[in-house]
C-alpha atoms as a PDB file:
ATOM      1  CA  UNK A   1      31.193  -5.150 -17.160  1.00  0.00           C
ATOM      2  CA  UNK A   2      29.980  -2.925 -14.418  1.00  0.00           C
ATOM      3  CA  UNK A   3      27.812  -3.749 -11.944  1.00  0.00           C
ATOM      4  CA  UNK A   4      24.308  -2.706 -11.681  1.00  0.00           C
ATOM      5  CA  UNK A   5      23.666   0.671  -9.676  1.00  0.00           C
ATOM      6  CA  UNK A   6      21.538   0.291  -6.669  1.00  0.00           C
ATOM      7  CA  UNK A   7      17.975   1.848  -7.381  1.00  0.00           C
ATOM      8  CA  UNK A   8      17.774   4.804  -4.675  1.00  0.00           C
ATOM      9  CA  UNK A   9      15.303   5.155  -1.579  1.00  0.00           C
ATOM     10  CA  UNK A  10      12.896   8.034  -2.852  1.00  0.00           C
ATOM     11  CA  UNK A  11      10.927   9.184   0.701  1.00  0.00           C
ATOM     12  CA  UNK A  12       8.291  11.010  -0.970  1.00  0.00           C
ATOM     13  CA  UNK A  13       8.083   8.107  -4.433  1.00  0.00           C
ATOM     14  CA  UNK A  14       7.768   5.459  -1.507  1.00  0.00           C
ATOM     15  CA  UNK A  15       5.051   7.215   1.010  1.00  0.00           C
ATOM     16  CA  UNK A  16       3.440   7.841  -2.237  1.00  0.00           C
ATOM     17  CA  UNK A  17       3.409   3.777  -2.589  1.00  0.00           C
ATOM     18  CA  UNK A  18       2.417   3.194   0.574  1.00  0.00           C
ATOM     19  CA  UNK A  19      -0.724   6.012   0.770  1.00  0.00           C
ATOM     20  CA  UNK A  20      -2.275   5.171  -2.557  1.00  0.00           C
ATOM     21  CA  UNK A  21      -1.726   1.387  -1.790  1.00  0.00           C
ATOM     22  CA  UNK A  22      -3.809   1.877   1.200  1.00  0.00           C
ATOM     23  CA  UNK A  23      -6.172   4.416   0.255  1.00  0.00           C
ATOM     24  CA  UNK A  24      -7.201   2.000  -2.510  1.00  0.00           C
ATOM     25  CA  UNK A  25      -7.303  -0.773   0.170  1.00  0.00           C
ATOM     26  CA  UNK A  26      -9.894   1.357   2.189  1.00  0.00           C
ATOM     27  CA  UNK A  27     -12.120   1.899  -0.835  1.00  0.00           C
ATOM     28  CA  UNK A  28     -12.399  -1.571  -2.483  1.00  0.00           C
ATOM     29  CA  UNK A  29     -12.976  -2.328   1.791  1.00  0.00           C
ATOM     30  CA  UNK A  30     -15.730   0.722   1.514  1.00  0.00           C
ATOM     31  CA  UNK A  31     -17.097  -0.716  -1.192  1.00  0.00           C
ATOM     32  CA  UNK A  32     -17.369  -4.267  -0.032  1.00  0.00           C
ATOM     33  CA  UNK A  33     -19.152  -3.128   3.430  1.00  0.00           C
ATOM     34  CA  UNK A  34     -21.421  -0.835   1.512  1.00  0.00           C
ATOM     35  CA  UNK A  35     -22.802  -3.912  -0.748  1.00  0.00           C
ATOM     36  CA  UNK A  36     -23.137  -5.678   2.510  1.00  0.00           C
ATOM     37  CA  UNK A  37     -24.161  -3.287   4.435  1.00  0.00           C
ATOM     38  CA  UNK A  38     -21.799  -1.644   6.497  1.00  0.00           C
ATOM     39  CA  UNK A  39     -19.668   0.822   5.098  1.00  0.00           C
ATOM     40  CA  UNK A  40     -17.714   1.693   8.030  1.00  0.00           C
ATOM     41  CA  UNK A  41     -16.716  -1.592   8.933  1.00  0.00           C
ATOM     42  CA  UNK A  42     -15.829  -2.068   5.558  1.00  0.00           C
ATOM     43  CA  UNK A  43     -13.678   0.355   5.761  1.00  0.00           C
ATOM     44  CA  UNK A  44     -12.042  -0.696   8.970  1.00  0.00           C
ATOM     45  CA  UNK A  45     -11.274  -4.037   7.629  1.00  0.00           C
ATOM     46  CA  UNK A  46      -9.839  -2.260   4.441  1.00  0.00           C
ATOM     47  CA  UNK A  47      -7.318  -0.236   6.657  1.00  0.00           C
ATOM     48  CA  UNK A  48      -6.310  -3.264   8.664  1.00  0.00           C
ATOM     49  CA  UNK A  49      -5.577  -5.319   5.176  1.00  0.00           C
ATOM     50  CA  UNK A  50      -4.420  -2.184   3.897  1.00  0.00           C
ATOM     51  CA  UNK A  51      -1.388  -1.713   6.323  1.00  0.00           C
ATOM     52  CA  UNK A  52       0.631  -4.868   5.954  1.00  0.00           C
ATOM     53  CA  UNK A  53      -0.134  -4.264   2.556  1.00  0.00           C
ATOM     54  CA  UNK A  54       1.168  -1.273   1.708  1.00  0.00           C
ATOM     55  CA  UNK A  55       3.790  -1.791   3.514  1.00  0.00           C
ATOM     56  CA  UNK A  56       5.091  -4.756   1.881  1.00  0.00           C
ATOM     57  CA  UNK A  57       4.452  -2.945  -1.663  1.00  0.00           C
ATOM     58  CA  UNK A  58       6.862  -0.344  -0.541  1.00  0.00           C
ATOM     59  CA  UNK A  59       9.419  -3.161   0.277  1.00  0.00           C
ATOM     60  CA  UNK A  60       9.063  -4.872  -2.794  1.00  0.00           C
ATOM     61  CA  UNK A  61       9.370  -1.754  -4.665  1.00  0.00           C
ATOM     62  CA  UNK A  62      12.727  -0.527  -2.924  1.00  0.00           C
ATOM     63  CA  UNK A  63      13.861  -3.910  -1.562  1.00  0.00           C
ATOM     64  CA  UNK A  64      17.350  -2.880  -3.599  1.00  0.00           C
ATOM     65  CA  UNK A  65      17.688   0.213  -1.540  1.00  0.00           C
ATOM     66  CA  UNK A  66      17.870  -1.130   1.619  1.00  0.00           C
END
């Protein structure tokens, strides 16, 4: 039996990850500060969630390739 190849580290697959991770972090954070009221703080609180969190997706996704 072989061993398993390594996935590979795809730059553009992984800043794909980590934009559309937090992109959808500042909208669900838009849309929480809009229903109470403030939109741009919403979306403020969306982008600081959003970071760690789209960062961490990205290493979970290529945690083999590094």
């Amino acid at each position: 039996m072989e061993p398993a190849a390594r996935p590979s580290l795809q730059p553009a697959a992984a800043g794909g990850v980590l934009l559309g991770i937090l992109l959808a972090a500042i909208a669900i954070g838009v849309l929480i500060g809009w229903a109470v009221g403030s939109a741009g703080l919403g979306a403020l609180v969306g982008a600081i969630v959003g970071i760690p969190l789209a960062v961490y997706s990205v290493y979970r996704r290529y945690r083999g390739a590094f």
